[in-house]
N, C-alpha and C. Protein backbone atom coordinates (compact mmCIF):
# COMPACT_ATOMS: atom_id res chain seq x y z
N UNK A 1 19.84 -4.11 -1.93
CA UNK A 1 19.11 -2.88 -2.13
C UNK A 1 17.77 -2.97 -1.40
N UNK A 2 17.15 -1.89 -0.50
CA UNK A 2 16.13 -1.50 -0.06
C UNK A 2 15.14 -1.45 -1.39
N UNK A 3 13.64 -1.98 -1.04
CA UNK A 3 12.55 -1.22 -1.94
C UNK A 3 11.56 -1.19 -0.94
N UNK A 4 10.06 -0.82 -1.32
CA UNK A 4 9.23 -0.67 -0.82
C UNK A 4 7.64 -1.15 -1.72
N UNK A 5 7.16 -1.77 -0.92
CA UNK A 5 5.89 -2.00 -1.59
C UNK A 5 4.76 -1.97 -1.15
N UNK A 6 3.92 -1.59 -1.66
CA UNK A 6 2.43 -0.81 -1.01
C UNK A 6 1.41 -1.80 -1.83
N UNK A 7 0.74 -1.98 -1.30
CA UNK A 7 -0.31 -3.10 -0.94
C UNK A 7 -1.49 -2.27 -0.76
N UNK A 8 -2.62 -2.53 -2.21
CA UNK A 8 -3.55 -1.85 -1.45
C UNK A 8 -4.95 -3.21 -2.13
N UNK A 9 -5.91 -2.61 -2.12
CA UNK A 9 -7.38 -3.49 -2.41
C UNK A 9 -7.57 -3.63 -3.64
N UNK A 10 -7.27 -2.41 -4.74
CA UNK A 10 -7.69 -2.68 -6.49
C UNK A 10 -8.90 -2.65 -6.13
N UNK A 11 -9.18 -2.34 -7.65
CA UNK A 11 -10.57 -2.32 -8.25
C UNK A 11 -11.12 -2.28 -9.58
N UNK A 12 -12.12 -2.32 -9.81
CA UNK A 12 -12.75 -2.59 -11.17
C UNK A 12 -12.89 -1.45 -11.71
N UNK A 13 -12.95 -0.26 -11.25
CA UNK A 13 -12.98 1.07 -12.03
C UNK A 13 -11.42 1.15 -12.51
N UNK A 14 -11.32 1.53 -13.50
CA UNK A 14 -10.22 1.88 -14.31
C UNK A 14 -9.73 2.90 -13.65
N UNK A 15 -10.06 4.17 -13.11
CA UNK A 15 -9.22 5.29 -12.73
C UNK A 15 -8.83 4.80 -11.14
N UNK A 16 -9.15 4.36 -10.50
CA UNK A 16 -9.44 3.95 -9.04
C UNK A 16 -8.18 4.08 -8.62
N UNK A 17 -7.10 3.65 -9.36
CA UNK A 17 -6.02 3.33 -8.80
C UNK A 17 -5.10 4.90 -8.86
N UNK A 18 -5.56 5.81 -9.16
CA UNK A 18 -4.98 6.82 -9.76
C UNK A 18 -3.99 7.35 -7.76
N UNK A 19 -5.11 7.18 -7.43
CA UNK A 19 -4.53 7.76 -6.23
C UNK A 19 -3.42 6.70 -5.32
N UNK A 20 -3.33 5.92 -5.69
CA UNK A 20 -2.65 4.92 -5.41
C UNK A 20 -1.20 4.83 -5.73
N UNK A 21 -0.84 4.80 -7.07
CA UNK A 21 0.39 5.51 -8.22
C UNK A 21 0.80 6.85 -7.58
N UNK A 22 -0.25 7.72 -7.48
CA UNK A 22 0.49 9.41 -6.44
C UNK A 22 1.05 9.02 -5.19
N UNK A 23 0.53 8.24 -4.66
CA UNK A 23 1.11 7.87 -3.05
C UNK A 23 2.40 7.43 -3.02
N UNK A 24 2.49 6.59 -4.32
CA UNK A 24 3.71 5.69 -4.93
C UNK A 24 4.84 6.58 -4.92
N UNK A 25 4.32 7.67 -5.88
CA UNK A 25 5.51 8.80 -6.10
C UNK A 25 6.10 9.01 -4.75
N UNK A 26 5.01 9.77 -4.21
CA UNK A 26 5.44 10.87 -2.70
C UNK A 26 6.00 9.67 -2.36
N UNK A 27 6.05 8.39 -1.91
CA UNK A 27 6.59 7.97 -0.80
C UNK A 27 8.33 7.94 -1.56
N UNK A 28 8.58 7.43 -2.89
CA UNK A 28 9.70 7.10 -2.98
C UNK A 28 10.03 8.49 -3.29
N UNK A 29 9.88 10.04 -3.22
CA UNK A 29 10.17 11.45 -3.46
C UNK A 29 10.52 11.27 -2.43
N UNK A 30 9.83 11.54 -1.04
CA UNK A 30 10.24 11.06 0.27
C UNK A 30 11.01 10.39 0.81
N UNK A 31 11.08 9.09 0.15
CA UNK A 31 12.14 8.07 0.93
C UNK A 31 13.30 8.10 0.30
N UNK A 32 13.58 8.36 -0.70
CA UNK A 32 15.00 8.05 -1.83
C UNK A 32 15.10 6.84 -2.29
N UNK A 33 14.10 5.98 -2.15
CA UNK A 33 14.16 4.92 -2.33
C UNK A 33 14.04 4.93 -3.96
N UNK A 34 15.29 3.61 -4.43
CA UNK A 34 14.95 3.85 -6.01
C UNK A 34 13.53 2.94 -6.57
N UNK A 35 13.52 1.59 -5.86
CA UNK A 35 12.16 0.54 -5.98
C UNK A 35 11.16 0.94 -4.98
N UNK A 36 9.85 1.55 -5.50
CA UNK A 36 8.80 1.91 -4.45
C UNK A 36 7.77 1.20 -6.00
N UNK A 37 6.94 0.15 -5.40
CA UNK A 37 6.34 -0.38 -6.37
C UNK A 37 4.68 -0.40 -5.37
N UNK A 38 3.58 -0.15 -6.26
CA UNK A 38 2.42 -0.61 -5.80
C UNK A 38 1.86 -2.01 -6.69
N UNK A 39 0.95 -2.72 -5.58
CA UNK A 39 0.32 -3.96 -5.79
C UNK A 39 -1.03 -4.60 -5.45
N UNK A 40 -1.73 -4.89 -6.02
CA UNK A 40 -3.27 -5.16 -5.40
C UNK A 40 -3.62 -6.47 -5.12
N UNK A 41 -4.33 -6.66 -4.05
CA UNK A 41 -5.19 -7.39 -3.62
C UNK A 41 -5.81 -8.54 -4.88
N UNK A 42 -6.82 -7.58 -5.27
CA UNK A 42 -7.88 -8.05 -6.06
C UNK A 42 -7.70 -6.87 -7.47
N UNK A 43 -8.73 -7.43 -8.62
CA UNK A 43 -9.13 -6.74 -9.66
C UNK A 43 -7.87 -6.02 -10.74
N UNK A 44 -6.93 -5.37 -10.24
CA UNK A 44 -5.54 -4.31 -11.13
C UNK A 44 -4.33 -5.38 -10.71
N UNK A 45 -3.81 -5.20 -12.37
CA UNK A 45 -2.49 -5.67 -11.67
C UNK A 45 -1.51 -4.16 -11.22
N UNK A 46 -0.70 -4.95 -10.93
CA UNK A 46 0.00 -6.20 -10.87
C UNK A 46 -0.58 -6.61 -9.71
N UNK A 47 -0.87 -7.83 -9.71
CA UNK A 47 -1.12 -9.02 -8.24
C UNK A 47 -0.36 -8.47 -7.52
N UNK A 48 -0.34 -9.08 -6.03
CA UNK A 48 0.82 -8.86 -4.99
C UNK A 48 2.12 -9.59 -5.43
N UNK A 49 1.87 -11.31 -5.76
CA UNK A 49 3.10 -11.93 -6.07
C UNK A 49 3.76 -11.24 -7.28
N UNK A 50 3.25 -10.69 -8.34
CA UNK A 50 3.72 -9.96 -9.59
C UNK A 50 4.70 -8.76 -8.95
N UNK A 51 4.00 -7.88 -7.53
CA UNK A 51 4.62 -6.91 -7.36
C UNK A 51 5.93 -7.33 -6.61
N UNK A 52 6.03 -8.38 -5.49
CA UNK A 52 7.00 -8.87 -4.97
C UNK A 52 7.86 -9.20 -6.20
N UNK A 53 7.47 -9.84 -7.16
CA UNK A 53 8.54 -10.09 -8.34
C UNK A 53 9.41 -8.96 -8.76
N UNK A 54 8.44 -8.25 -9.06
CA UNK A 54 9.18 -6.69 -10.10
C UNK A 54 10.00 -6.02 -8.75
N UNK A 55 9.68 -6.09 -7.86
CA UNK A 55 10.74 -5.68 -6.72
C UNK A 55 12.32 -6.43 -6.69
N UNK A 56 11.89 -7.68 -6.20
CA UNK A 56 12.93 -8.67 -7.04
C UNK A 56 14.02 -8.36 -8.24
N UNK A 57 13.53 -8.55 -9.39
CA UNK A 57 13.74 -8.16 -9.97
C UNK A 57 14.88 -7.11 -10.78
N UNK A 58 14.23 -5.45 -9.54
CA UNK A 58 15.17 -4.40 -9.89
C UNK A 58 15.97 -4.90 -9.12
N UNK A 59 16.39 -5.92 -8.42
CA UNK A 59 17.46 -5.70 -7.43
C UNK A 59 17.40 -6.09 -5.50
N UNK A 60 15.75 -5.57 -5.29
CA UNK A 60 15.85 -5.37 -4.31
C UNK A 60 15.69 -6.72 -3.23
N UNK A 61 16.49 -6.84 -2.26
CA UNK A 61 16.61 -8.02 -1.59
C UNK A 61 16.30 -7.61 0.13
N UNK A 62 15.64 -6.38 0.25
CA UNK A 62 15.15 -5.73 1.56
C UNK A 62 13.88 -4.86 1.49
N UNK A 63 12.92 -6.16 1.35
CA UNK A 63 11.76 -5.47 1.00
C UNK A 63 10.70 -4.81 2.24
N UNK A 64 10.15 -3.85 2.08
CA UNK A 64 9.15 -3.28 3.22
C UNK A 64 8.14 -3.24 2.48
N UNK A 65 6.57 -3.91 3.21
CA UNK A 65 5.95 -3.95 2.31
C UNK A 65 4.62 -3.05 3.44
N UNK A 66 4.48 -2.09 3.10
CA UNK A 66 3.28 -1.10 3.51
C UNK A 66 1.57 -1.50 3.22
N UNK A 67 1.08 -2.15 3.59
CA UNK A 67 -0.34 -2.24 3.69
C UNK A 67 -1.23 -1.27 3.69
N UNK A 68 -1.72 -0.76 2.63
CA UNK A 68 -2.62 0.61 2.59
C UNK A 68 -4.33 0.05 3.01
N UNK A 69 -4.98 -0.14 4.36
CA UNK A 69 -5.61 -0.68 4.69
C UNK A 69 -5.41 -0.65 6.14
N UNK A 70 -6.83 0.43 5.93
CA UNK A 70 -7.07 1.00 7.49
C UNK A 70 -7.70 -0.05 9.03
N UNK A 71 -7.91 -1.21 8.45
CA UNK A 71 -7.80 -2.12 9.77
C UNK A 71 -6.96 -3.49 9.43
N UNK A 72 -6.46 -3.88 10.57
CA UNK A 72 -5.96 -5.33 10.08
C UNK A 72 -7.20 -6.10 10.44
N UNK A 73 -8.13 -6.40 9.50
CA UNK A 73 -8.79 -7.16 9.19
C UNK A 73 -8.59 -8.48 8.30
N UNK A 74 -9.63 -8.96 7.27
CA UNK A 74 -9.61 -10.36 7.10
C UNK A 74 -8.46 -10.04 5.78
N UNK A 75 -9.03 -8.69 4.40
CA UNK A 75 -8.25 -8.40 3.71
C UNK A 75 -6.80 -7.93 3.91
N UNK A 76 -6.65 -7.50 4.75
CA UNK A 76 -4.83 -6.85 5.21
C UNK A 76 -5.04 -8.11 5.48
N UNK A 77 -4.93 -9.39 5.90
CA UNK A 77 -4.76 -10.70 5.97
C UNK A 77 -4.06 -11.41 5.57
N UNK A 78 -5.30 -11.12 4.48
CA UNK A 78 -5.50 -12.01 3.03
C UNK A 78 -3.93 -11.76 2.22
N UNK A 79 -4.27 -9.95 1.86
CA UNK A 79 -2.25 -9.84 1.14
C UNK A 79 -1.46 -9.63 1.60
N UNK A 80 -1.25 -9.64 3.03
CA UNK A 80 0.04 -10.02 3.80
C UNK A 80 0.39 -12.10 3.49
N UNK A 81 -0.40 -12.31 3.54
CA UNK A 81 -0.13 -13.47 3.28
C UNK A 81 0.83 -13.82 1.96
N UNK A 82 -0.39 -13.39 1.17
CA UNK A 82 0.39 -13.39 -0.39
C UNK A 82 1.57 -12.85 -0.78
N UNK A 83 1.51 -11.44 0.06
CA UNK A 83 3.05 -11.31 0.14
C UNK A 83 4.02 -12.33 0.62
N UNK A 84 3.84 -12.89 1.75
CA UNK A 84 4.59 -13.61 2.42
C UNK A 84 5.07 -14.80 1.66
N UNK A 85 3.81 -15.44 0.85
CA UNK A 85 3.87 -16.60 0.00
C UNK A 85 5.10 -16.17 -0.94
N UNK A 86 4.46 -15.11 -1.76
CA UNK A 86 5.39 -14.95 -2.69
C UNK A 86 6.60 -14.49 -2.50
N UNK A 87 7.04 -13.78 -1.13
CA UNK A 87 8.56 -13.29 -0.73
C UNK A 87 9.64 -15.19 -0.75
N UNK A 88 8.63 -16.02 -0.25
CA UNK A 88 9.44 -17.44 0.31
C UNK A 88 9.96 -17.94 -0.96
N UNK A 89 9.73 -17.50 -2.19
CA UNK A 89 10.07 -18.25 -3.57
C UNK A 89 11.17 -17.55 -3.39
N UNK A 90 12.04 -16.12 -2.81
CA UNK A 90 13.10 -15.76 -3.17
C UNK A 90 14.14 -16.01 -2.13
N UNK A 91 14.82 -16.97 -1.86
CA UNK A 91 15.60 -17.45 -0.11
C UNK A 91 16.36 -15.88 0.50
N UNK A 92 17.46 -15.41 -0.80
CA UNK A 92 17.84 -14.34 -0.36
C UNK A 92 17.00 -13.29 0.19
N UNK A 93 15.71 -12.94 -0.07
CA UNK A 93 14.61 -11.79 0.05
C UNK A 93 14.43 -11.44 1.34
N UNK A 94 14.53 -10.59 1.89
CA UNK A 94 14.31 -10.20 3.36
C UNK A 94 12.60 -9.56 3.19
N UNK A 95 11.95 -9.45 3.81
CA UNK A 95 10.87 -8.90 4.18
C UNK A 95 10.44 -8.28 5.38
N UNK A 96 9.67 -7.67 5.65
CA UNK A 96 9.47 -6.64 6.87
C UNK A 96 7.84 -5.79 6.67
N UNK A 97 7.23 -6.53 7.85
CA UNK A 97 5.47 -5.76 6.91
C UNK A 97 5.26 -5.21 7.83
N UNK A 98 4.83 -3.40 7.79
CA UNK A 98 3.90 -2.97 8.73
C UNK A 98 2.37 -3.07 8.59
N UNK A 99 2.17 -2.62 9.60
CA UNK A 99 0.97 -2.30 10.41
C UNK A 99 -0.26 -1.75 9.03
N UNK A 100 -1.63 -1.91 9.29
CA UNK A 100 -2.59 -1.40 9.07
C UNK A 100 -2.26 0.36 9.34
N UNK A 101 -3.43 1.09 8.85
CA UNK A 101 -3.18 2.45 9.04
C UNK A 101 -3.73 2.42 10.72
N UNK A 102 -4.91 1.92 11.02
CA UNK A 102 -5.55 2.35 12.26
C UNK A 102 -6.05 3.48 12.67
N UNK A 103 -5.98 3.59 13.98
CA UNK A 103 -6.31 4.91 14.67
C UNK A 103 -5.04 6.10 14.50
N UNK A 104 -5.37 7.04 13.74
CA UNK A 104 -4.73 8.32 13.75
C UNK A 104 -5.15 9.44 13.69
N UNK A 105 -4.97 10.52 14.60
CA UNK A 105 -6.03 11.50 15.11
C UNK A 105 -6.11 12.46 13.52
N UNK A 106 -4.82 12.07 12.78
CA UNK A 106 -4.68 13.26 11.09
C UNK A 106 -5.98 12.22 10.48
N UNK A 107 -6.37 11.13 10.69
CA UNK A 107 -7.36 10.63 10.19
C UNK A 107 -8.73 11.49 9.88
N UNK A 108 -9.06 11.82 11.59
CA UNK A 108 -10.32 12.30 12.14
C UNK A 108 -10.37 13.48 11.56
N UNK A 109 -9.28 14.41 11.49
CA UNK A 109 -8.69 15.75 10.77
C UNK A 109 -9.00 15.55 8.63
N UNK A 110 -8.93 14.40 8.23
CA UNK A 110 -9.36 14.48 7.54
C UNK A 110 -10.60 14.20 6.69
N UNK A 111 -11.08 13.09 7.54
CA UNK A 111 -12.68 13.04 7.70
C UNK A 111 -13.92 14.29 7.78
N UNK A 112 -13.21 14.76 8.68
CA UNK A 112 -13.59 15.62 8.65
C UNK A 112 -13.67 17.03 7.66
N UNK A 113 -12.49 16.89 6.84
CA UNK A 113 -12.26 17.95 5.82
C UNK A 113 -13.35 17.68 4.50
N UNK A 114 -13.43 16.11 4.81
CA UNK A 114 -13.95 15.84 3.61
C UNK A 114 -15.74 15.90 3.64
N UNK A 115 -16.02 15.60 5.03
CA UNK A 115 -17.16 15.96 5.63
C UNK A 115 -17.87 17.71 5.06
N UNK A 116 -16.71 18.23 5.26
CA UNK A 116 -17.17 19.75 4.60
C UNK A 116 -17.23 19.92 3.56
N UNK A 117 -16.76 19.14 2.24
CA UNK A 117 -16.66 19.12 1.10
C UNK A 117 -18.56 18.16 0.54
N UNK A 118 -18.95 17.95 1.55
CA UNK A 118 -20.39 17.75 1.20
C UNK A 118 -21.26 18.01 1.86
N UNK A 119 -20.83 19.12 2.55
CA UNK A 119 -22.21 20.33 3.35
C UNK A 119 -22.44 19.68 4.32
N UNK A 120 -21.63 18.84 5.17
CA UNK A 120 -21.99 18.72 6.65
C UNK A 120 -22.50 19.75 7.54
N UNK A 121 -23.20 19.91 7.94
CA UNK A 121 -23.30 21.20 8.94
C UNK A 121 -23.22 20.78 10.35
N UNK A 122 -23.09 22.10 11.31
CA UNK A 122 -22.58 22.01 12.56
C UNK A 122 -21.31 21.02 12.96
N UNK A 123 -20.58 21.02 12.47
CA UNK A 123 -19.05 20.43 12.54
C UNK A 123 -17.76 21.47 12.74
N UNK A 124 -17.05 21.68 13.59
CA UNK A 124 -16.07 22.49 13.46
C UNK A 124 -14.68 21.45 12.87
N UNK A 125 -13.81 22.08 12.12
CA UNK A 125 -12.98 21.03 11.49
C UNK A 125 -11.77 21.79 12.11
């Protein structure tokens, strides 16, 4: 079985993650996928290795694991790694990690939206 797992930073605010869980939805509404699990970095569980588990777990032995983390920097690093660590405890487990978000022009498009949502002036969006 296919799953999917999203990888993002966590945090110490309690609601923080809210938007994180919605992304969760849309992607597996989107994909049909029945395992679409999110996992953090730091601070919320589930850990990354916790989330590779519960993927496990339901079944899934073709994991994609999505990095929500707009540069590959030191953190997209850091839990690609941990993913990686924790995928090697399962021999059967396939894995497959994309990319950082990066440069995407719907980026600039929304920077910008949000730019207007706090009185930027002289900006056309």
């Amino acid at each position: 079985m296919q799953g999917l797992l999203l990888i993002a930073h966590g945090s110490l605010a309690d609601d923080a993650t809210s938007s994180v869980r919605t992304l969760t939805q849309a992607i597996q509404e989107r994909t049909g996928l029945q395992v679409v699990e999110a996992a953090y970095l730091d601070y919320t569980p589930p850990q990354i290795a916790q989330g590779v588990s519960n993927c496990y777990d339901k079944g899934v032995r073709m994991l994609y694991v999505l990095p929500y983390f707009l540069t590959e920097g030191y953190l997209m690093k850091k839990a690609v790694g941990y993913a990686q660590a924790a995928a090697a405890c399962y021999p059967d487990l396939q894995m497959s990690v994309g990319g950082a978000i990066g440069y995407d022009e719907r980026m600039a498009q929304i920077l910008l939206e949000r730019c207007q949502g706090v009185n930027c002036r002289n900006l056309s969006v």
